[in-house]
C-alpha atoms as a PDB file:
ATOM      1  CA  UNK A   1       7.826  12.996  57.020  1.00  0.00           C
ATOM      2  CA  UNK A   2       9.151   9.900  55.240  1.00  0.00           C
ATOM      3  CA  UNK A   3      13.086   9.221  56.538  1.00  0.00           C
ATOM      4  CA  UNK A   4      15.484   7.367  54.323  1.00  0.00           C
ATOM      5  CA  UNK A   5      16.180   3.818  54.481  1.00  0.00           C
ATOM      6  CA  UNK A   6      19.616   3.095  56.016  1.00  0.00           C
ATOM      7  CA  UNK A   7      22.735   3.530  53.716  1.00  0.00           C
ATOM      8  CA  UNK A   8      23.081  -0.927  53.926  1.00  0.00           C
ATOM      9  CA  UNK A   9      19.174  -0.935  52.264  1.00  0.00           C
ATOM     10  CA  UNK A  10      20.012   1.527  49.752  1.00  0.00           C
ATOM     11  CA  UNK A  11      23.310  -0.227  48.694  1.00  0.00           C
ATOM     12  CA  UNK A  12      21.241  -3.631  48.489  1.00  0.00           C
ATOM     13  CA  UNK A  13      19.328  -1.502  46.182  1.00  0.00           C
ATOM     14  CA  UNK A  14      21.571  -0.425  44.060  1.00  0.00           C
ATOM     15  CA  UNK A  15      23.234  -4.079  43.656  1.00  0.00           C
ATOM     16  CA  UNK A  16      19.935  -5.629  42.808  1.00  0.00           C
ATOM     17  CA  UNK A  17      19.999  -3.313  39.964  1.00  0.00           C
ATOM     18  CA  UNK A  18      23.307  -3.480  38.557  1.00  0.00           C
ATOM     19  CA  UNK A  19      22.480  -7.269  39.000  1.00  0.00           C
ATOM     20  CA  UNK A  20      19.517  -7.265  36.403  1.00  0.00           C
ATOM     21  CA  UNK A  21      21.708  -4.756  33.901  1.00  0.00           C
ATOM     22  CA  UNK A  22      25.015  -7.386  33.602  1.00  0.00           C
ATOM     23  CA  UNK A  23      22.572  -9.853  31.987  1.00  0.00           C
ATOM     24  CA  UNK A  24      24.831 -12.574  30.078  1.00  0.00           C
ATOM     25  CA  UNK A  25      25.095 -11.940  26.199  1.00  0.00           C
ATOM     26  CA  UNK A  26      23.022 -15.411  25.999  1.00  0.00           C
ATOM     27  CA  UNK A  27      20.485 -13.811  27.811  1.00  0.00           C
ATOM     28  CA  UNK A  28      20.326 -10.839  25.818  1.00  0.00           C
ATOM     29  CA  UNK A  29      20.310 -13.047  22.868  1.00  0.00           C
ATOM     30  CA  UNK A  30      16.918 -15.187  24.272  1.00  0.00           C
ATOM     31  CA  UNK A  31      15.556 -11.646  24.811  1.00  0.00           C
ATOM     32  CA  UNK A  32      16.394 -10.397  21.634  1.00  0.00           C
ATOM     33  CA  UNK A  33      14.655 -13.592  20.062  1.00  0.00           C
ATOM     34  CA  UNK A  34      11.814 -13.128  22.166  1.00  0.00           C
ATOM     35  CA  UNK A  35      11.456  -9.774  21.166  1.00  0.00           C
ATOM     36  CA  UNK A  36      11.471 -10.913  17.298  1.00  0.00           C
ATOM     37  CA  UNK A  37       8.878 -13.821  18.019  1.00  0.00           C
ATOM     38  CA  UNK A  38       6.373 -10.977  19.369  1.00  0.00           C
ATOM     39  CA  UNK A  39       6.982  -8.735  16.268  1.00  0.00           C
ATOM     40  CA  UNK A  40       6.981 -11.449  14.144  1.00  0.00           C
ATOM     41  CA  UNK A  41       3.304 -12.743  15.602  1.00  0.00           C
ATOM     42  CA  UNK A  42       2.370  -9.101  15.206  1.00  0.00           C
ATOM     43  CA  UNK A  43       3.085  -8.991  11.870  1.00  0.00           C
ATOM     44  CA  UNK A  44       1.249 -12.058  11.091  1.00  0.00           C
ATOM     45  CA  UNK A  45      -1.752 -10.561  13.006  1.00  0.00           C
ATOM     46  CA  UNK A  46      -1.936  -7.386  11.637  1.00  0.00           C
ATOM     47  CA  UNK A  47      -1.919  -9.204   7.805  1.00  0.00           C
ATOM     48  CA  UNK A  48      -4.641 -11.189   8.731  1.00  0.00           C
ATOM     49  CA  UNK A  49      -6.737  -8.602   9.960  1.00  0.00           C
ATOM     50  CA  UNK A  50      -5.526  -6.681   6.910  1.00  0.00           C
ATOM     51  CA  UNK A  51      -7.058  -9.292   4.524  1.00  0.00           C
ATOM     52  CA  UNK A  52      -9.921  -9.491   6.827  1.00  0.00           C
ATOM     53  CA  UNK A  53     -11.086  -5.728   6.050  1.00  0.00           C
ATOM     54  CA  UNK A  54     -10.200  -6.245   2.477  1.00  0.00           C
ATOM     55  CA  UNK A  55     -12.403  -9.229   2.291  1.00  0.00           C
ATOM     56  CA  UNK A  56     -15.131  -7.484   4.108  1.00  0.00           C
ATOM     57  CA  UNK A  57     -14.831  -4.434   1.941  1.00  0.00           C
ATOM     58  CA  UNK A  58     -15.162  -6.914  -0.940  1.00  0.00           C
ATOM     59  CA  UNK A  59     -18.125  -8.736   0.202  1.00  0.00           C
ATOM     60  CA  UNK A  60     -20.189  -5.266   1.140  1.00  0.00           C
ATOM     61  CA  UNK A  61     -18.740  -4.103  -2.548  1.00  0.00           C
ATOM     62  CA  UNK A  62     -20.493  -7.293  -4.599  1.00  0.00           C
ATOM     63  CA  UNK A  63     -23.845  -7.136  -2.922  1.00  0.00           C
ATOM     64  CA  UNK A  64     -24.193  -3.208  -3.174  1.00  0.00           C
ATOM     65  CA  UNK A  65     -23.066  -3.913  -6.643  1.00  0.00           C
ATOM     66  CA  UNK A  66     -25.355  -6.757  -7.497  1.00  0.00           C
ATOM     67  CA  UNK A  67     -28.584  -4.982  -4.907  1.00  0.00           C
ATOM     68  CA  UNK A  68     -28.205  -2.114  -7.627  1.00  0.00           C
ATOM     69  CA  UNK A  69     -27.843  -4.481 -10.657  1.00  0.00           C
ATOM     70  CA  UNK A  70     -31.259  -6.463  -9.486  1.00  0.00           C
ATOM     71  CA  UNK A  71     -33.286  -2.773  -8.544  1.00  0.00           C
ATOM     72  CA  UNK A  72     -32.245  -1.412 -11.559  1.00  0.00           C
ATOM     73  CA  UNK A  73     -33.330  -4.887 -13.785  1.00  0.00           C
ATOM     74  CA  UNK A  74     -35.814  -6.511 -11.725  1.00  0.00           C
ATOM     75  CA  UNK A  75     -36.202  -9.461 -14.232  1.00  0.00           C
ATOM     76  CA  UNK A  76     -32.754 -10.496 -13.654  1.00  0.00           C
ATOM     77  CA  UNK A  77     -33.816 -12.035 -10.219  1.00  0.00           C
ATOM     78  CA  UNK A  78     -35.656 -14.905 -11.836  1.00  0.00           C
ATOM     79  CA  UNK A  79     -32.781 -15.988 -14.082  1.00  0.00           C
ATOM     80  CA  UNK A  80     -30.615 -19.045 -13.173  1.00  0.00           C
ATOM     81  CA  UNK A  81     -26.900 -18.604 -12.494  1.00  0.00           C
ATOM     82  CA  UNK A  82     -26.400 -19.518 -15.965  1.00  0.00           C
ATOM     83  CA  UNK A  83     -29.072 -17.153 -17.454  1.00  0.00           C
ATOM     84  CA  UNK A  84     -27.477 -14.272 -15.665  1.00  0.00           C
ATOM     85  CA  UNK A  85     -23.760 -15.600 -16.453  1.00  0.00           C
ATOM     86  CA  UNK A  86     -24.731 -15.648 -20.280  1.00  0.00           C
ATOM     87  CA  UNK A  87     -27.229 -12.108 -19.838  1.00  0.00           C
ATOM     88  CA  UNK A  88     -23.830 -10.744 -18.360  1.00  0.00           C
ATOM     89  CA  UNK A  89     -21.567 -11.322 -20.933  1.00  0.00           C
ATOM     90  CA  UNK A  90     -24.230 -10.148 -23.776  1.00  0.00           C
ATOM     91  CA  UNK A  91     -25.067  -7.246 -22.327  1.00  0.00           C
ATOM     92  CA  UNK A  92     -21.401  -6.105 -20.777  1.00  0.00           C
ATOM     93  CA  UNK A  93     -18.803  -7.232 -22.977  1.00  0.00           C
ATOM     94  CA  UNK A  94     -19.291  -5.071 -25.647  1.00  0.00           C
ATOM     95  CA  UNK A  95     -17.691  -2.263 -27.604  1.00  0.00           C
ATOM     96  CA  UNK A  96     -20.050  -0.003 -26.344  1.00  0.00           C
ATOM     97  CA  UNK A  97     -19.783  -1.162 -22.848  1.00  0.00           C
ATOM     98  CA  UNK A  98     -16.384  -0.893 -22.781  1.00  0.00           C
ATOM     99  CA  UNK A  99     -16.257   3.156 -23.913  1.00  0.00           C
ATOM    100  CA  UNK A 100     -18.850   3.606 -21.372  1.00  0.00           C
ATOM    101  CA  UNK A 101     -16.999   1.910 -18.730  1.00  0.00           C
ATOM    102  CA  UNK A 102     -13.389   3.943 -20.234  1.00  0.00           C
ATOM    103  CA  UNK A 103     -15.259   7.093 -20.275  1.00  0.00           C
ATOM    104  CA  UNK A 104     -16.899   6.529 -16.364  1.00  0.00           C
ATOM    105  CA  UNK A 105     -13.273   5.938 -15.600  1.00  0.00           C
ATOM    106  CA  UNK A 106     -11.282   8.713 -16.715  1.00  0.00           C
ATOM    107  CA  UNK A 107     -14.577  11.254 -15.307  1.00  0.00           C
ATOM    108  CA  UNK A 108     -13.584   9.715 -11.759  1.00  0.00           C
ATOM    109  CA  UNK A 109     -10.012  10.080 -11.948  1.00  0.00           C
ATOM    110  CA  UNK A 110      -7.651  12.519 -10.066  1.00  0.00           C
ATOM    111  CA  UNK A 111      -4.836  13.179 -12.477  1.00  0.00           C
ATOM    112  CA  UNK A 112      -3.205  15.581  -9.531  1.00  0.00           C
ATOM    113  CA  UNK A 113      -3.166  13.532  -7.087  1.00  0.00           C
ATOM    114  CA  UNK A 114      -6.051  15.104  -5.026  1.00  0.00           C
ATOM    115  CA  UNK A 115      -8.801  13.414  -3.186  1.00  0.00           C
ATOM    116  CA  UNK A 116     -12.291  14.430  -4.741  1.00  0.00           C
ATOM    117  CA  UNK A 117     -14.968  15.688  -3.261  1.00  0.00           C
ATOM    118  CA  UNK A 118     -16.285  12.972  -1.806  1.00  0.00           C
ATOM    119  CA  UNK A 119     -13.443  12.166   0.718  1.00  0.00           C
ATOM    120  CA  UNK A 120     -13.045  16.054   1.504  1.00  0.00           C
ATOM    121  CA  UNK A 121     -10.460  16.687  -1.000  1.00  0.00           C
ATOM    122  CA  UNK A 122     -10.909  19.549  -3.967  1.00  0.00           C
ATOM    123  CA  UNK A 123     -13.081  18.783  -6.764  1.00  0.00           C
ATOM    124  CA  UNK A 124     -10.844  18.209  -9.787  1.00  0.00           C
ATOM    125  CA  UNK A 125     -11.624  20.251 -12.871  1.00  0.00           C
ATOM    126  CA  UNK A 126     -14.389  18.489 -15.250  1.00  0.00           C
ATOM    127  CA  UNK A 127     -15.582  15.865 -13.146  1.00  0.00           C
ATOM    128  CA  UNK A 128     -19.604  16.543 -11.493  1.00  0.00           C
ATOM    129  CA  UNK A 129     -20.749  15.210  -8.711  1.00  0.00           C
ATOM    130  CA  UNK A 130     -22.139  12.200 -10.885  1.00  0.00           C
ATOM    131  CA  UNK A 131     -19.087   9.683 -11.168  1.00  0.00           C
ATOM    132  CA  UNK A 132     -20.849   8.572 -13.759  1.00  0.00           C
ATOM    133  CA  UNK A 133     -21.868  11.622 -16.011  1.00  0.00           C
ATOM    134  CA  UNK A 134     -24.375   9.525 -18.507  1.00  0.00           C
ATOM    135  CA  UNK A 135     -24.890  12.691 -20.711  1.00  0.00           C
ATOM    136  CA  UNK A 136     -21.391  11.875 -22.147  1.00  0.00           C
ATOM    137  CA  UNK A 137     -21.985   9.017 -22.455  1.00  0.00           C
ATOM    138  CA  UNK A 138     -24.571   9.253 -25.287  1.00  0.00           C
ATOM    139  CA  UNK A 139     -22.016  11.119 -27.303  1.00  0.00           C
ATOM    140  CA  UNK A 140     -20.559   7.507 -27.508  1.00  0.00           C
ATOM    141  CA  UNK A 141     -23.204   6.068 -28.437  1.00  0.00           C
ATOM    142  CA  UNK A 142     -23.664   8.178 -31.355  1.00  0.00           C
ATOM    143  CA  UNK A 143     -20.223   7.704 -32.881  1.00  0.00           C
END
């Protein structure tokens, strides 16, 4: 059985921490600054990791994007920087592109607000499984 410490030890107790409460305000203030220099590093770390993922997610977005873009037109490997640069700009800024792109666009989007199905959400009315439903797309290119 554990006995009590004498009623002197508990008082010393008991002073020691009404002692560390009656901190002077200047204290508190140097605390309170401390506090903000913490949250303010914090801050500073969380927005760098922040652009961090968003520069990762970036990176992994071009090269599955340009991967695709070389399986899809193998000859497009061979061609310099420029080549490609002036292939590009033929081939994708066009009226036709530009429809295409409009009509891949508005197939994908979630006019309520719901996820689709994809990230677990509801499918949204009209829109397959293909984000890019290419049988519409040749009633553009008929117009």
């Amino acid at each position: 059985m554990k006995s009590e410490p004498p009623f002197y030890v508990q008082n010393l107790k008991i002073g020691k921490v009404k002692t560390q409460m009656s901190k002077t305000t200047m204290e508190r203030i140097a605390e309170a600054q401390e506090k903000i220099n913490r949250d303010e590093n914090k801050l500073k770390l969380l927005m760098r990791q922040q652009k961090e993922e968003e520069r990762k997610a970036r990176t992994n977005r071009i090269c599955k994007r340009g991967g695709l873009l070389e399986k899809l037109l193998p000859d497009t490997i061979n061609l310099t920087d420029g080549q490609f640069e002036a292939f590009a700009k033929r081939t994708l800024l066009t009226d036709f592109t530009r429809r295409a792109l409009a009509a891949a666009v508005a197939e994908t989007a979630d006019p309520q607000g719901k996820a689709d199905t994809a990230r677990g959400g509801e499918k949204p009315a009209g829109v397959s499984r293909n984000p890019c439903k290419w049988n519409n797309l040749t009633k553009i290119w008929e117009y």
